[in-house]
C-alpha atoms as a PDB file:
ATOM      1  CA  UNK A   1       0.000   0.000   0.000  1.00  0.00           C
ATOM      2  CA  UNK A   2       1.346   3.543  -0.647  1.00  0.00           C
ATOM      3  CA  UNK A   3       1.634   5.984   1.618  1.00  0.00           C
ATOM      4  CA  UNK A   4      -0.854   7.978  -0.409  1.00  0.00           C
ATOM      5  CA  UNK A   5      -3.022   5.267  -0.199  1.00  0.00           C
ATOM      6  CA  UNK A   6      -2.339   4.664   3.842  1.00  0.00           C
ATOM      7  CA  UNK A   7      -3.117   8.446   4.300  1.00  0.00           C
ATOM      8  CA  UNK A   8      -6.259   8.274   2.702  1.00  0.00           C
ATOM      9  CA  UNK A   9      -7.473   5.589   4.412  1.00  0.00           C
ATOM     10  CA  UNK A  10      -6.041   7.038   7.906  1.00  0.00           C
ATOM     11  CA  UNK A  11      -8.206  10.126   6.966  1.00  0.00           C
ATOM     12  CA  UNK A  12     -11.593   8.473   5.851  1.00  0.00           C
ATOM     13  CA  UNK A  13     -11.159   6.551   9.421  1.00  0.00           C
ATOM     14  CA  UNK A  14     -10.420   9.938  10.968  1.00  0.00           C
ATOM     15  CA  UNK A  15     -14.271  10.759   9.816  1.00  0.00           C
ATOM     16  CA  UNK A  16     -15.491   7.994  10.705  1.00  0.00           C
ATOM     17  CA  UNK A  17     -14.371   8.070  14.244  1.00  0.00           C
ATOM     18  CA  UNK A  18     -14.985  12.126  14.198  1.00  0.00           C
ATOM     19  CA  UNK A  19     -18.621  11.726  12.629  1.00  0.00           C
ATOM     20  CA  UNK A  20     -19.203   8.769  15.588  1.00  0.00           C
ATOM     21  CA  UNK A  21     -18.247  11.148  18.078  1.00  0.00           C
ATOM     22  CA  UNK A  22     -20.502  13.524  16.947  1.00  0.00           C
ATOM     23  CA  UNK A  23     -23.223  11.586  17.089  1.00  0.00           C
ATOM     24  CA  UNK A  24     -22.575  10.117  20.313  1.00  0.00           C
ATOM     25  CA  UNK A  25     -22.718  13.538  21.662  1.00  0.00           C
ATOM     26  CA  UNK A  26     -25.998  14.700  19.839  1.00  0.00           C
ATOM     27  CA  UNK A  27     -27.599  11.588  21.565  1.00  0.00           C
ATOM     28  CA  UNK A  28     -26.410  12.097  25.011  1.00  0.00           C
ATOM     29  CA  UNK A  29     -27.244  16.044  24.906  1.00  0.00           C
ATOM     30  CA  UNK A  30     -30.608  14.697  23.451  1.00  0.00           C
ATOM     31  CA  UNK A  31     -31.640  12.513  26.187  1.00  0.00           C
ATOM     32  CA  UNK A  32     -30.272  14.931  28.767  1.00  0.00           C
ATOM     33  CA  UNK A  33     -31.980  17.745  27.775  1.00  0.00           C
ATOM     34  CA  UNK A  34     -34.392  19.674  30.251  1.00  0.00           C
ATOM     35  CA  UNK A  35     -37.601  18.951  28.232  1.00  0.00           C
ATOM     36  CA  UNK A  36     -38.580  15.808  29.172  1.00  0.00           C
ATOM     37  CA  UNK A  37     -42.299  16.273  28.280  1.00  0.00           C
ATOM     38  CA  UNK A  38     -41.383  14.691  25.057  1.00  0.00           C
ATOM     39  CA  UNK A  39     -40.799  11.125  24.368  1.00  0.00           C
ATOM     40  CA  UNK A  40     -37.410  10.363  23.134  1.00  0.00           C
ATOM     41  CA  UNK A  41     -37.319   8.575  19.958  1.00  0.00           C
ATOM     42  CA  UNK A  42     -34.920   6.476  18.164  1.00  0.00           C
ATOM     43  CA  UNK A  43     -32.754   7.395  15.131  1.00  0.00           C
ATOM     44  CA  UNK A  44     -35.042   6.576  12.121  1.00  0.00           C
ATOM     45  CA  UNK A  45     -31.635   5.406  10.174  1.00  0.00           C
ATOM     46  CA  UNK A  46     -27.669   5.159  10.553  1.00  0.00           C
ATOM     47  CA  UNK A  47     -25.773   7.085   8.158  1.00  0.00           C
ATOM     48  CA  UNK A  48     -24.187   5.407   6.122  1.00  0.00           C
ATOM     49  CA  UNK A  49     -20.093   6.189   5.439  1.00  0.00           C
ATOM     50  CA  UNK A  50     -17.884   6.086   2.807  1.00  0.00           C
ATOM     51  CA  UNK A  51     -16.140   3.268   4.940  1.00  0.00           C
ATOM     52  CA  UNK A  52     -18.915   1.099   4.891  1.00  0.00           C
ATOM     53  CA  UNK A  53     -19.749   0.851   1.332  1.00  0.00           C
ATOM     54  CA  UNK A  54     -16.505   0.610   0.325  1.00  0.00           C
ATOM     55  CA  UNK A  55     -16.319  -2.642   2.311  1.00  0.00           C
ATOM     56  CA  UNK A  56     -19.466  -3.374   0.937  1.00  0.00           C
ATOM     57  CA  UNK A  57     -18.150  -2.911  -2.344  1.00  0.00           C
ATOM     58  CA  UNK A  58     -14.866  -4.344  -1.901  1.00  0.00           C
ATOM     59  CA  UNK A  59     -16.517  -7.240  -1.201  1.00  0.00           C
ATOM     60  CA  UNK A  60     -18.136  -7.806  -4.034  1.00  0.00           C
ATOM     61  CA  UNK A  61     -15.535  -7.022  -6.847  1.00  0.00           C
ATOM     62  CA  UNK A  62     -13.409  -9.741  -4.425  1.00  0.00           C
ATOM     63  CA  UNK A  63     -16.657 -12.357  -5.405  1.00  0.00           C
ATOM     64  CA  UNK A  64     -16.426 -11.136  -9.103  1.00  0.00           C
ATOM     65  CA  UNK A  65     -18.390  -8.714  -9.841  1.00  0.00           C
ATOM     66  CA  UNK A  66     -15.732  -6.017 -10.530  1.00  0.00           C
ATOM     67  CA  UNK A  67     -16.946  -4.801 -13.721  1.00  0.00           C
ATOM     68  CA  UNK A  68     -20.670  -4.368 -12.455  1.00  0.00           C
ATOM     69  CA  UNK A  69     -19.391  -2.518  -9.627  1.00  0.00           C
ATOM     70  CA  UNK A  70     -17.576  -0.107 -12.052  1.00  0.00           C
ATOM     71  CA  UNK A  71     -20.856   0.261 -14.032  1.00  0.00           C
ATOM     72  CA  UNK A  72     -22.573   1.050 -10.982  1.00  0.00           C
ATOM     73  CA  UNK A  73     -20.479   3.549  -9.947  1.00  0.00           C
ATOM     74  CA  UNK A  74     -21.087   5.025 -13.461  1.00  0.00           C
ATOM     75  CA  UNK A  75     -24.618   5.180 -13.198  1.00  0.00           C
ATOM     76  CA  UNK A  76     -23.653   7.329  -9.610  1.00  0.00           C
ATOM     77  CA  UNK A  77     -21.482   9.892 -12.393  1.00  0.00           C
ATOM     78  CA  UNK A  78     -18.517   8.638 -10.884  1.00  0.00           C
ATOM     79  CA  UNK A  79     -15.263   6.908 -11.736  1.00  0.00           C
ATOM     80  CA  UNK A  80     -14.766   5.974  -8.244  1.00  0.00           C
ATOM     81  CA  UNK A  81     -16.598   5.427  -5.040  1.00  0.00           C
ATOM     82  CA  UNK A  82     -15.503   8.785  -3.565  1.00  0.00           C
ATOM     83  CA  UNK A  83     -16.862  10.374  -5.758  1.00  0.00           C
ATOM     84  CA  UNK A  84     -20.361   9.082  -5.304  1.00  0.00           C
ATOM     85  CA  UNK A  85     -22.582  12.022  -3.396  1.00  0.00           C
ATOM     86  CA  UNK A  86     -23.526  10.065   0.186  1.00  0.00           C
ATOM     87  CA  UNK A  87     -26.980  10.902  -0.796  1.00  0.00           C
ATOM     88  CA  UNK A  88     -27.023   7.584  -3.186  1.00  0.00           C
ATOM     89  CA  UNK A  89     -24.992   5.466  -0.671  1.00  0.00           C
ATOM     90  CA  UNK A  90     -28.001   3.234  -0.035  1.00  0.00           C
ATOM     91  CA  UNK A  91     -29.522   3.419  -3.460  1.00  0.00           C
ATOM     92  CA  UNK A  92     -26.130   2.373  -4.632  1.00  0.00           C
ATOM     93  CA  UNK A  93     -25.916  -0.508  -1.437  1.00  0.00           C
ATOM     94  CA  UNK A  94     -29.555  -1.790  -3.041  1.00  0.00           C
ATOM     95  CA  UNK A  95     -27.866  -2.096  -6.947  1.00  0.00           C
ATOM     96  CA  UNK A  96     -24.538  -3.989  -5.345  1.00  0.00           C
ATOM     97  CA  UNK A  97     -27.212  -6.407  -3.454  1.00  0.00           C
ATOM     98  CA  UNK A  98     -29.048  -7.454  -6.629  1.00  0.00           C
ATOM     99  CA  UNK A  99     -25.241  -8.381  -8.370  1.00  0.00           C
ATOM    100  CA  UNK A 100     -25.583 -11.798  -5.879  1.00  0.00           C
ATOM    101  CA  UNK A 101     -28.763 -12.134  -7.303  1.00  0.00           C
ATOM    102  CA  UNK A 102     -28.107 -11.509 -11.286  1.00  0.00           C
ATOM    103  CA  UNK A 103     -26.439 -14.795 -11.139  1.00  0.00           C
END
């Protein structure tokens, strides 16, 4: 692995651990909050990160799929996965899942 490459990976976990934090801290200054007239609810959905569909991803160009996962990322107007907006992370999550069952 380069050291480009290790960088870029030390900074996406950077996020990751940064965006964790964040929420961590939203949830505790949520349920700690002075109102407690309201009920607390649960998140309605994780976020997904970069991270995580890359593994998902990864994944699947290691079980053969590497072309289809290129062509996906197409259809996303991107060459590569960081350049996918987060916004289509899960539609993108849904098009990988149906590769396992194209076959």
């Amino acid at each position: 692995m380069s050291k480009m490459s290790e960088m870029s990976t030390t900074i996406e976990d950077l996020r990751r651990c940064a965006a964790a934090i964040s929420d961590a801290a939203n949830w505790l200054a949520e349920q700690f909050s002075g109102d407690d007239s309201e009920p607390k609810t649960a998140p309605t959905e994780p976020v997904l990160t970069l991270e995580a569909v890359r593994a998902v991803l990864a994944d699947k160009s290691r079980a053969g799929f590497t072309a289809q996962i290129r062509s996906l990322l197409q259809k996303y107007g991107a060459d590569k996965l960081s350049g996918v907006d987060p916004a289509n992370y899960k539609a993108l999550l849904a098009d990988a899942e149906e590769l396992n069952n194209a076959t």
